[in-house]
PDB file of N, CA and C in Angstrom:
ATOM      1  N   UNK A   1       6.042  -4.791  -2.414  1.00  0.00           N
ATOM      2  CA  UNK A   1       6.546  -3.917  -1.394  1.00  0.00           C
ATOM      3  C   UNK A   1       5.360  -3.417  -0.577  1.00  0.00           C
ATOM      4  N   UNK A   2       5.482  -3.820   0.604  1.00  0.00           N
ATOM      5  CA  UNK A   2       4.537  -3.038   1.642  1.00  0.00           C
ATOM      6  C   UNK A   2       5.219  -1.537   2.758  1.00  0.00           C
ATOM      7  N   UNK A   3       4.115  -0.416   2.040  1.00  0.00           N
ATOM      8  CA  UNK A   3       4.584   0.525   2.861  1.00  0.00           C
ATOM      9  C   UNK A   3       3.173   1.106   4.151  1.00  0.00           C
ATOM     10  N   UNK A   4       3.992   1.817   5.203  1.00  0.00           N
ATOM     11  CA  UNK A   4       2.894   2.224   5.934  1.00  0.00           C
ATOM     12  C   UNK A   4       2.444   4.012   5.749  1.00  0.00           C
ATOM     13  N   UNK A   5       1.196   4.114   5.544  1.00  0.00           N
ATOM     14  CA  UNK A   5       0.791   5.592   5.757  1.00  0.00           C
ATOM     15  C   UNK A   5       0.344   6.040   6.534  1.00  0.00           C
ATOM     16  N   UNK A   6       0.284   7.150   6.744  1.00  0.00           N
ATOM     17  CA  UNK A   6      -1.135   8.123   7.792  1.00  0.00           C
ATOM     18  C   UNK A   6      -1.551   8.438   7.079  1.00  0.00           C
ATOM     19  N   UNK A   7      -2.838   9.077   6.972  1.00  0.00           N
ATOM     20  CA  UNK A   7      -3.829   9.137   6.196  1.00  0.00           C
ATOM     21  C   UNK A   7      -4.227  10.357   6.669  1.00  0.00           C
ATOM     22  N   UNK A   8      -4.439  11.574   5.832  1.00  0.00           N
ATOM     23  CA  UNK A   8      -4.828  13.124   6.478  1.00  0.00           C
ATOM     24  C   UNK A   8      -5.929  13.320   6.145  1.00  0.00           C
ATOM     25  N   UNK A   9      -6.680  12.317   4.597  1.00  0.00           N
ATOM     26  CA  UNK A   9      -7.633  13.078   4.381  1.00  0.00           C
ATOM     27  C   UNK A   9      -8.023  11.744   3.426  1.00  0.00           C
ATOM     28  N   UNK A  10      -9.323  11.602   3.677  1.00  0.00           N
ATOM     29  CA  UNK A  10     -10.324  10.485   2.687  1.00  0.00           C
ATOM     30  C   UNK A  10     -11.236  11.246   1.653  1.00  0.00           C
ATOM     31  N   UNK A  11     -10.901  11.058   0.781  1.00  0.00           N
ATOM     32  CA  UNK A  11     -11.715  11.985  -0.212  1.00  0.00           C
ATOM     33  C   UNK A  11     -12.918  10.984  -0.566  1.00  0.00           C
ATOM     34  N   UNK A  12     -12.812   9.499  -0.779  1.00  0.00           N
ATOM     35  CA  UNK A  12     -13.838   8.841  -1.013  1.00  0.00           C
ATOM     36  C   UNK A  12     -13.942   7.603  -0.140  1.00  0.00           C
ATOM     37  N   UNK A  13     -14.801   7.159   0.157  1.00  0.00           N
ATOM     38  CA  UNK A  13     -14.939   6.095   1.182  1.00  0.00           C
ATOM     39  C   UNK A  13     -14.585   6.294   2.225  1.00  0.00           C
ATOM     40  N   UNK A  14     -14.084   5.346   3.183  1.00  0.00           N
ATOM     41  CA  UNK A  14     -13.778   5.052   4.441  1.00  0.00           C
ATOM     42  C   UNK A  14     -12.170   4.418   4.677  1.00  0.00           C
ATOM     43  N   UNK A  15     -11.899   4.500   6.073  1.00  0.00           N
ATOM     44  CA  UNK A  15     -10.490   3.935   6.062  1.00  0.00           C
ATOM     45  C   UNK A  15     -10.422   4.182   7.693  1.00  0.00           C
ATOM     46  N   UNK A  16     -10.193   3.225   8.498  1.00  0.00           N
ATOM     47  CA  UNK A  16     -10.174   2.861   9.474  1.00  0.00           C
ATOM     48  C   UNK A  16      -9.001   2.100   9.692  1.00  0.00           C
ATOM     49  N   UNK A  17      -8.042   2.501  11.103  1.00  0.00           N
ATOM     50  CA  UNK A  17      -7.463   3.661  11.664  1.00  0.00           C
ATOM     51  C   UNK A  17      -6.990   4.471  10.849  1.00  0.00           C
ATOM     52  N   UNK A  18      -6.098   5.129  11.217  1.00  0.00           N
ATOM     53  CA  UNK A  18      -6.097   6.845  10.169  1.00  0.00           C
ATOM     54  C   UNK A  18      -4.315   6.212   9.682  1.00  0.00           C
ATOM     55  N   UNK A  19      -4.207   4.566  10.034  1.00  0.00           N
ATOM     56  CA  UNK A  19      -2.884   4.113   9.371  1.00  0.00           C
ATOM     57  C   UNK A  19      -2.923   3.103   8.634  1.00  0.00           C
ATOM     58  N   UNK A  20      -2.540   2.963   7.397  1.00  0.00           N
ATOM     59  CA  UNK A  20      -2.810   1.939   6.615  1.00  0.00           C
ATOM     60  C   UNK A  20      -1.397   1.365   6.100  1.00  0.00           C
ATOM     61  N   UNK A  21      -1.327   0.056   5.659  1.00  0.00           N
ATOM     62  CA  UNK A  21      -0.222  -0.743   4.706  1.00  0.00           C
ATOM     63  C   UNK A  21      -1.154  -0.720   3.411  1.00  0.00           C
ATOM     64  N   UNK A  22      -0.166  -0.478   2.558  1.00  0.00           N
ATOM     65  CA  UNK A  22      -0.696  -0.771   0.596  1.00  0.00           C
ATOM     66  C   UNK A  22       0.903  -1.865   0.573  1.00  0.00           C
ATOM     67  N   UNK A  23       0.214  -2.815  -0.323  1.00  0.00           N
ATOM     68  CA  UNK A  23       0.914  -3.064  -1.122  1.00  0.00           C
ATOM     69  C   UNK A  23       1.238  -2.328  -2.475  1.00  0.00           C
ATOM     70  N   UNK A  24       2.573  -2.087  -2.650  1.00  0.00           N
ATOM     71  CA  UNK A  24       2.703  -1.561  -4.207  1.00  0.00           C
ATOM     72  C   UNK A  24       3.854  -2.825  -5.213  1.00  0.00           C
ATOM     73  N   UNK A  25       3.594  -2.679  -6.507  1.00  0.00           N
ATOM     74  CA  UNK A  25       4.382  -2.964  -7.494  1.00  0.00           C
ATOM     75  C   UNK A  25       5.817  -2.256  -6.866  1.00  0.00           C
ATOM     76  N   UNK A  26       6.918  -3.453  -6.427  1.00  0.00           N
ATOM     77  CA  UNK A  26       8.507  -1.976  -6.218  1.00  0.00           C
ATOM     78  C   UNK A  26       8.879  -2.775  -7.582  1.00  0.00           C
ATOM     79  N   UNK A  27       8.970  -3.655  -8.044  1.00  0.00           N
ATOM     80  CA  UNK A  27       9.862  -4.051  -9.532  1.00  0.00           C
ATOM     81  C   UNK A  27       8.398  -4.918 -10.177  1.00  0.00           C
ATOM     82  N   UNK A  28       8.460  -4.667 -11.261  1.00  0.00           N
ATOM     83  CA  UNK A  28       7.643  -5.270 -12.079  1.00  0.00           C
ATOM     84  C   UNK A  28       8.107  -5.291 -13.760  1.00  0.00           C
ATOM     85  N   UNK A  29       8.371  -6.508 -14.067  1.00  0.00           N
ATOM     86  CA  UNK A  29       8.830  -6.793 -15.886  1.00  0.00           C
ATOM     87  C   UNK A  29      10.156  -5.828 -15.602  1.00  0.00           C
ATOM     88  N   UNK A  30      11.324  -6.054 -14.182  1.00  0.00           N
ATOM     89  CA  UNK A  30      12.128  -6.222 -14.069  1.00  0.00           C
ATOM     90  C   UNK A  30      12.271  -4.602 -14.239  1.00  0.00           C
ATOM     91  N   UNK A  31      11.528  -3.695 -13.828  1.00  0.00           N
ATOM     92  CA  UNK A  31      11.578  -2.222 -13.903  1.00  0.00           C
ATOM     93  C   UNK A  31      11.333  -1.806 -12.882  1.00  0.00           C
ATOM     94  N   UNK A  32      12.112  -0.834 -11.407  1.00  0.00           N
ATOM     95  CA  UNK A  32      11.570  -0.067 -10.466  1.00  0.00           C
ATOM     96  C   UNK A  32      10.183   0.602 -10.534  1.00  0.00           C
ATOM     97  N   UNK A  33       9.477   0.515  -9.819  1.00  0.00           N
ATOM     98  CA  UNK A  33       8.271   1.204  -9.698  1.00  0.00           C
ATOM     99  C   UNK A  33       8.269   2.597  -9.110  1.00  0.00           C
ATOM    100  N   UNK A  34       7.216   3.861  -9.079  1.00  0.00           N
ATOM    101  CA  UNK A  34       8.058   5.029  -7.926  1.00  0.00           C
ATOM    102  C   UNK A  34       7.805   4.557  -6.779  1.00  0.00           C
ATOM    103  N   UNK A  35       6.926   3.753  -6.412  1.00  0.00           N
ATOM    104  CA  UNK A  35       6.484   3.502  -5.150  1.00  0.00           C
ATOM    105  C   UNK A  35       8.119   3.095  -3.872  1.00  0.00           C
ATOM    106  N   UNK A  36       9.034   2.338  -4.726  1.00  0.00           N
ATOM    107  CA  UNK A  36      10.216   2.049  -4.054  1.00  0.00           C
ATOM    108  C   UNK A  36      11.181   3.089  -3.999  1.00  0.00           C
ATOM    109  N   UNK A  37      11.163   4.532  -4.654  1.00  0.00           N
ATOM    110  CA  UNK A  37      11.716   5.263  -4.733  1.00  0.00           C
ATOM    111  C   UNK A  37      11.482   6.562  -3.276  1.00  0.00           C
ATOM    112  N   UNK A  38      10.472   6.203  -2.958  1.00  0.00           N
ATOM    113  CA  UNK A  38       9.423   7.330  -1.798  1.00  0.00           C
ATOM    114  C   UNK A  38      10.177   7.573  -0.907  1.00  0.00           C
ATOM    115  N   UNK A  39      10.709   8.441  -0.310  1.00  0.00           N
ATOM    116  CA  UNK A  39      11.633   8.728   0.884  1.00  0.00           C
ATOM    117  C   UNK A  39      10.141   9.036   2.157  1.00  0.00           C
ATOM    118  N   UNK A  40      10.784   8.791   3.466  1.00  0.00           N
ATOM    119  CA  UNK A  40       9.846   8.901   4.868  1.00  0.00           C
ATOM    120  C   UNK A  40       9.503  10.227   4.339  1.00  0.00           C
ATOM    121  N   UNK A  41       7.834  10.527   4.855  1.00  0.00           N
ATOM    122  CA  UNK A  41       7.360  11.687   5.073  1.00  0.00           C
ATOM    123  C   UNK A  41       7.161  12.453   3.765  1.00  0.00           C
ATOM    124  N   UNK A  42       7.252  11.277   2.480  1.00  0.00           N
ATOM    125  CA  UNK A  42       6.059  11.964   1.298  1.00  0.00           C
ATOM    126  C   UNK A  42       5.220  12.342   1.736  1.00  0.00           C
ATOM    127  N   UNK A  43       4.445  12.734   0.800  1.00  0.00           N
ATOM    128  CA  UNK A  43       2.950  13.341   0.993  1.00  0.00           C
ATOM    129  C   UNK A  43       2.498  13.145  -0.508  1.00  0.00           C
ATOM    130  N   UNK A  44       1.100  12.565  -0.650  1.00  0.00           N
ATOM    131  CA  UNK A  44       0.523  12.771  -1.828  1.00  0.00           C
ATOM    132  C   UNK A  44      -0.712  11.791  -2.393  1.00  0.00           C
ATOM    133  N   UNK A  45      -1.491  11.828  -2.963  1.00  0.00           N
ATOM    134  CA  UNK A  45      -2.858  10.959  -3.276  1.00  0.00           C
ATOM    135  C   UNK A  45      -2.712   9.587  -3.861  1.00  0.00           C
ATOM    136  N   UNK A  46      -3.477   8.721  -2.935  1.00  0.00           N
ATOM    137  CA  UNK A  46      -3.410   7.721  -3.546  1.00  0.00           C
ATOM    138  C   UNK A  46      -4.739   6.685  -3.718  1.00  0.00           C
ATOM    139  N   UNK A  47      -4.557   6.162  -4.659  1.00  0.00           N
ATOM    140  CA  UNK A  47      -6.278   5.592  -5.032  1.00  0.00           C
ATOM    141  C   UNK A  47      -5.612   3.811  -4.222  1.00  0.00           C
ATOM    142  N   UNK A  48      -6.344   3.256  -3.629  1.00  0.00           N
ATOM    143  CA  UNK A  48      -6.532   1.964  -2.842  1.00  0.00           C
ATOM    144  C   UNK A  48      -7.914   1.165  -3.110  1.00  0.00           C
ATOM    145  N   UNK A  49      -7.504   0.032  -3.005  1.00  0.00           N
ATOM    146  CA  UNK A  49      -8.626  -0.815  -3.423  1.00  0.00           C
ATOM    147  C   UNK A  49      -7.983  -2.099  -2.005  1.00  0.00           C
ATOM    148  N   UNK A  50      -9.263  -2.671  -1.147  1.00  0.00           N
ATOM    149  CA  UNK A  50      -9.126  -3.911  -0.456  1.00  0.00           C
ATOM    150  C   UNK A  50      -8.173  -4.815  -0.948  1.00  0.00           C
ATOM    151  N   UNK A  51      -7.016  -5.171  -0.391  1.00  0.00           N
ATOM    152  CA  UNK A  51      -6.097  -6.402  -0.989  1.00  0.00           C
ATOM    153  C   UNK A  51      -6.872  -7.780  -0.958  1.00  0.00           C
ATOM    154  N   UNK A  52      -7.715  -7.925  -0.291  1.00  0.00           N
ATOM    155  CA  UNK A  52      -8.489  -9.237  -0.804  1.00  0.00           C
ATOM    156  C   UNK A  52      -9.626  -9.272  -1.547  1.00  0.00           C
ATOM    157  N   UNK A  53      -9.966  -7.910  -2.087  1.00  0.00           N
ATOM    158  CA  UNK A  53     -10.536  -7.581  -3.321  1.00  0.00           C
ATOM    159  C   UNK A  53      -9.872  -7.708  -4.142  1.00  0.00           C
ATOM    160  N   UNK A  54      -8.903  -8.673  -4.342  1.00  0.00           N
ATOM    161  CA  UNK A  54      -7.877  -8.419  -5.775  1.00  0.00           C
ATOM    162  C   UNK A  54      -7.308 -10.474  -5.621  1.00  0.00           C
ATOM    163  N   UNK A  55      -8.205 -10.834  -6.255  1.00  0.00           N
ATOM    164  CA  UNK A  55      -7.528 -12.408  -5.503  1.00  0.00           C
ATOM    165  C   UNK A  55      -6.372 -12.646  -7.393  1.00  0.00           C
ATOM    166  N   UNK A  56      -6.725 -11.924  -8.182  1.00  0.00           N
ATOM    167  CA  UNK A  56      -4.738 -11.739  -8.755  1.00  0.00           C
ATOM    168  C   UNK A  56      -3.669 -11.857  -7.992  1.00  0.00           C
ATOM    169  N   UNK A  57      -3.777 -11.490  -6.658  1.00  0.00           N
ATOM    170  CA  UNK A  57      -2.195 -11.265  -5.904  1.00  0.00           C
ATOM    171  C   UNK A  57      -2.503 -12.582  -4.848  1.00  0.00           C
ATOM    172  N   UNK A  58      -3.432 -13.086  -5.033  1.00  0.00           N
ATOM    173  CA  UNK A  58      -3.347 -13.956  -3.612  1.00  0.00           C
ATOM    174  C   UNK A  58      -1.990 -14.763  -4.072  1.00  0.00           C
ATOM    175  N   UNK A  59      -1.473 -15.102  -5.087  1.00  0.00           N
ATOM    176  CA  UNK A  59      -0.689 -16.277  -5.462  1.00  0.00           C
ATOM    177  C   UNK A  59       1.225 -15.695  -5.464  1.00  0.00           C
ATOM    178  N   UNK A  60       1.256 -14.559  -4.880  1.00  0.00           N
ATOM    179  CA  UNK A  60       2.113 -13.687  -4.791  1.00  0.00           C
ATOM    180  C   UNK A  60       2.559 -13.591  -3.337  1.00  0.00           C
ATOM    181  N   UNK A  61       4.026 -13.587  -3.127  1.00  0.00           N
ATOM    182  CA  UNK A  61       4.596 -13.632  -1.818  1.00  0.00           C
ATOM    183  C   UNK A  61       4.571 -11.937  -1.418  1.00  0.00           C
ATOM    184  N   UNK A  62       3.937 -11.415   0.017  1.00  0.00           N
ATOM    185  CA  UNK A  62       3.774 -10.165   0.200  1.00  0.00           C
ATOM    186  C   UNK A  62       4.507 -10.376   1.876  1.00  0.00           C
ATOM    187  N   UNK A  63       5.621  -9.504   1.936  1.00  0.00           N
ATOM    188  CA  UNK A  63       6.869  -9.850   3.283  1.00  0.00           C
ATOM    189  C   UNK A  63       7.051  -8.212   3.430  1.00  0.00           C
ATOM    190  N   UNK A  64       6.881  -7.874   4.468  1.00  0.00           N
ATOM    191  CA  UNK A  64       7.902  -6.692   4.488  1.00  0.00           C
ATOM    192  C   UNK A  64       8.405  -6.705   6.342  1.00  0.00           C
ATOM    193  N   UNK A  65       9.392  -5.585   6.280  1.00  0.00           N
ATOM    194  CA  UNK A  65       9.819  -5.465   7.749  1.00  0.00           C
ATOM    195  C   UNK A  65       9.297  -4.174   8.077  1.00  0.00           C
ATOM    196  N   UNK A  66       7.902  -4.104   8.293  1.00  0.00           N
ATOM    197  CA  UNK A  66       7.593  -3.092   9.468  1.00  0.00           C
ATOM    198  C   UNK A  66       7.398  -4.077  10.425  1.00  0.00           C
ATOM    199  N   UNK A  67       7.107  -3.101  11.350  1.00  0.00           N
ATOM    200  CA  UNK A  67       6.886  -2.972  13.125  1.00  0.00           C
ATOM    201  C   UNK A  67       5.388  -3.675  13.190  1.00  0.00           C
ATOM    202  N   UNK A  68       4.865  -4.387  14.104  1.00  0.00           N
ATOM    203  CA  UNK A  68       3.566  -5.124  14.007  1.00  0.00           C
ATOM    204  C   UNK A  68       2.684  -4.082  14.720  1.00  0.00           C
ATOM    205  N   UNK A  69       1.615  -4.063  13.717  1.00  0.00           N
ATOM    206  CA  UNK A  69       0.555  -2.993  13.522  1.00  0.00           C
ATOM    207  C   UNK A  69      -0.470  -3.727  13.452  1.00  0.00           C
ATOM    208  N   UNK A  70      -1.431  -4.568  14.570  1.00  0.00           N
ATOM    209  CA  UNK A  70      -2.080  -5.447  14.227  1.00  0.00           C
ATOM    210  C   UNK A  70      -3.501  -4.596  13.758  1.00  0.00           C
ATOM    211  N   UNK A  71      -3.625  -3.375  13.823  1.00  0.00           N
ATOM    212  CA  UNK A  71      -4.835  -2.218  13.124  1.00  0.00           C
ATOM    213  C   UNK A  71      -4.492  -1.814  12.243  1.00  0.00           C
ATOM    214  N   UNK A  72      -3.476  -1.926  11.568  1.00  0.00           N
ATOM    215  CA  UNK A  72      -3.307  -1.469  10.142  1.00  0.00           C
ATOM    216  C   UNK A  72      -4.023  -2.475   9.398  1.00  0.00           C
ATOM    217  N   UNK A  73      -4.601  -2.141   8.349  1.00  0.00           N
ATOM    218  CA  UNK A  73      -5.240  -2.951   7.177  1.00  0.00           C
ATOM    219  C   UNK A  73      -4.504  -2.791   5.968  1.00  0.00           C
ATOM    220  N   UNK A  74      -4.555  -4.067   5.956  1.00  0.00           N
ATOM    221  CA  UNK A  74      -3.637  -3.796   4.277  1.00  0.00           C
ATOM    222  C   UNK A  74      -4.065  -3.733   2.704  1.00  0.00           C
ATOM    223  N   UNK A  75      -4.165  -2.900   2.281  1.00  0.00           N
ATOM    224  CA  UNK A  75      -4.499  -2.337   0.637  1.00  0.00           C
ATOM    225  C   UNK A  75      -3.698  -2.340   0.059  1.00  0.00           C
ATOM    226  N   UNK A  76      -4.201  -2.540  -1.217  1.00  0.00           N
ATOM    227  CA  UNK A  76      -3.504  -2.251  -2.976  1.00  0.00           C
ATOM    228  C   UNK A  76      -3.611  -1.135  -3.513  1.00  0.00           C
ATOM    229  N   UNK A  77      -2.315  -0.467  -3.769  1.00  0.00           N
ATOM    230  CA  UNK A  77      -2.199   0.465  -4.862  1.00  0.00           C
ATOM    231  C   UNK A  77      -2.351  -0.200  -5.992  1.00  0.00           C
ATOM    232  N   UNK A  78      -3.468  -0.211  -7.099  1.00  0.00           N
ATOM    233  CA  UNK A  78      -3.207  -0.651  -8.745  1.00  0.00           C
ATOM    234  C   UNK A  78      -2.839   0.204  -9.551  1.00  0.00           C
ATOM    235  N   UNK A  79      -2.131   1.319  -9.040  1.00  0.00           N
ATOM    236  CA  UNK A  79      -1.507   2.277 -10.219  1.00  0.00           C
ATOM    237  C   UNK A  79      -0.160   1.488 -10.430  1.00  0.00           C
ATOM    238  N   UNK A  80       0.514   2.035 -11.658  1.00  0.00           N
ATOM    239  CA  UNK A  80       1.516   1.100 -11.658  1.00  0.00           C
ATOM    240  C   UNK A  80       2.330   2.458 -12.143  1.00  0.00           C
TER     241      UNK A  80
END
């Protein structure tokens, strides 16, 4: 599942534009994740790592229907 954020506040590193896509786990070993549960306009911390820092997922189909954001960068949530 790919979702989009704004970003209010970088506590570590960098993140360029202030909007990002993560991929998250939404079902995994056939169990909802919270990430698919999130209604618009959560709020709350999240740790991200480069999605092509993670070549585990390269072999994984990643689709979603947002709006084309060709400045969004897309990251991994690895919390599960």
């Amino acid at each position: 599942m790919v979702a989009e954020y704004r970003v209010k506040k970088v506590v570590e590193g960098k993140l360029e534009p202030p909007t990002v896509r993560v991929a998250h786990w939404a079902l995994l070993d056939g169990t909802a994740r919270t990430p698919a549960g999130r209604k618009p306009g959560w709020s709350g911390r999240l740790s991200l790592e480069p999605f092509e820092a993670n070549p585990q997922l390269k072999s994984l189909l990643v689709s979603d229907t947002l709006g084309d954001n060709f400045e969004a960068v897309l990251y991994y949530d690895p919390a599960i």
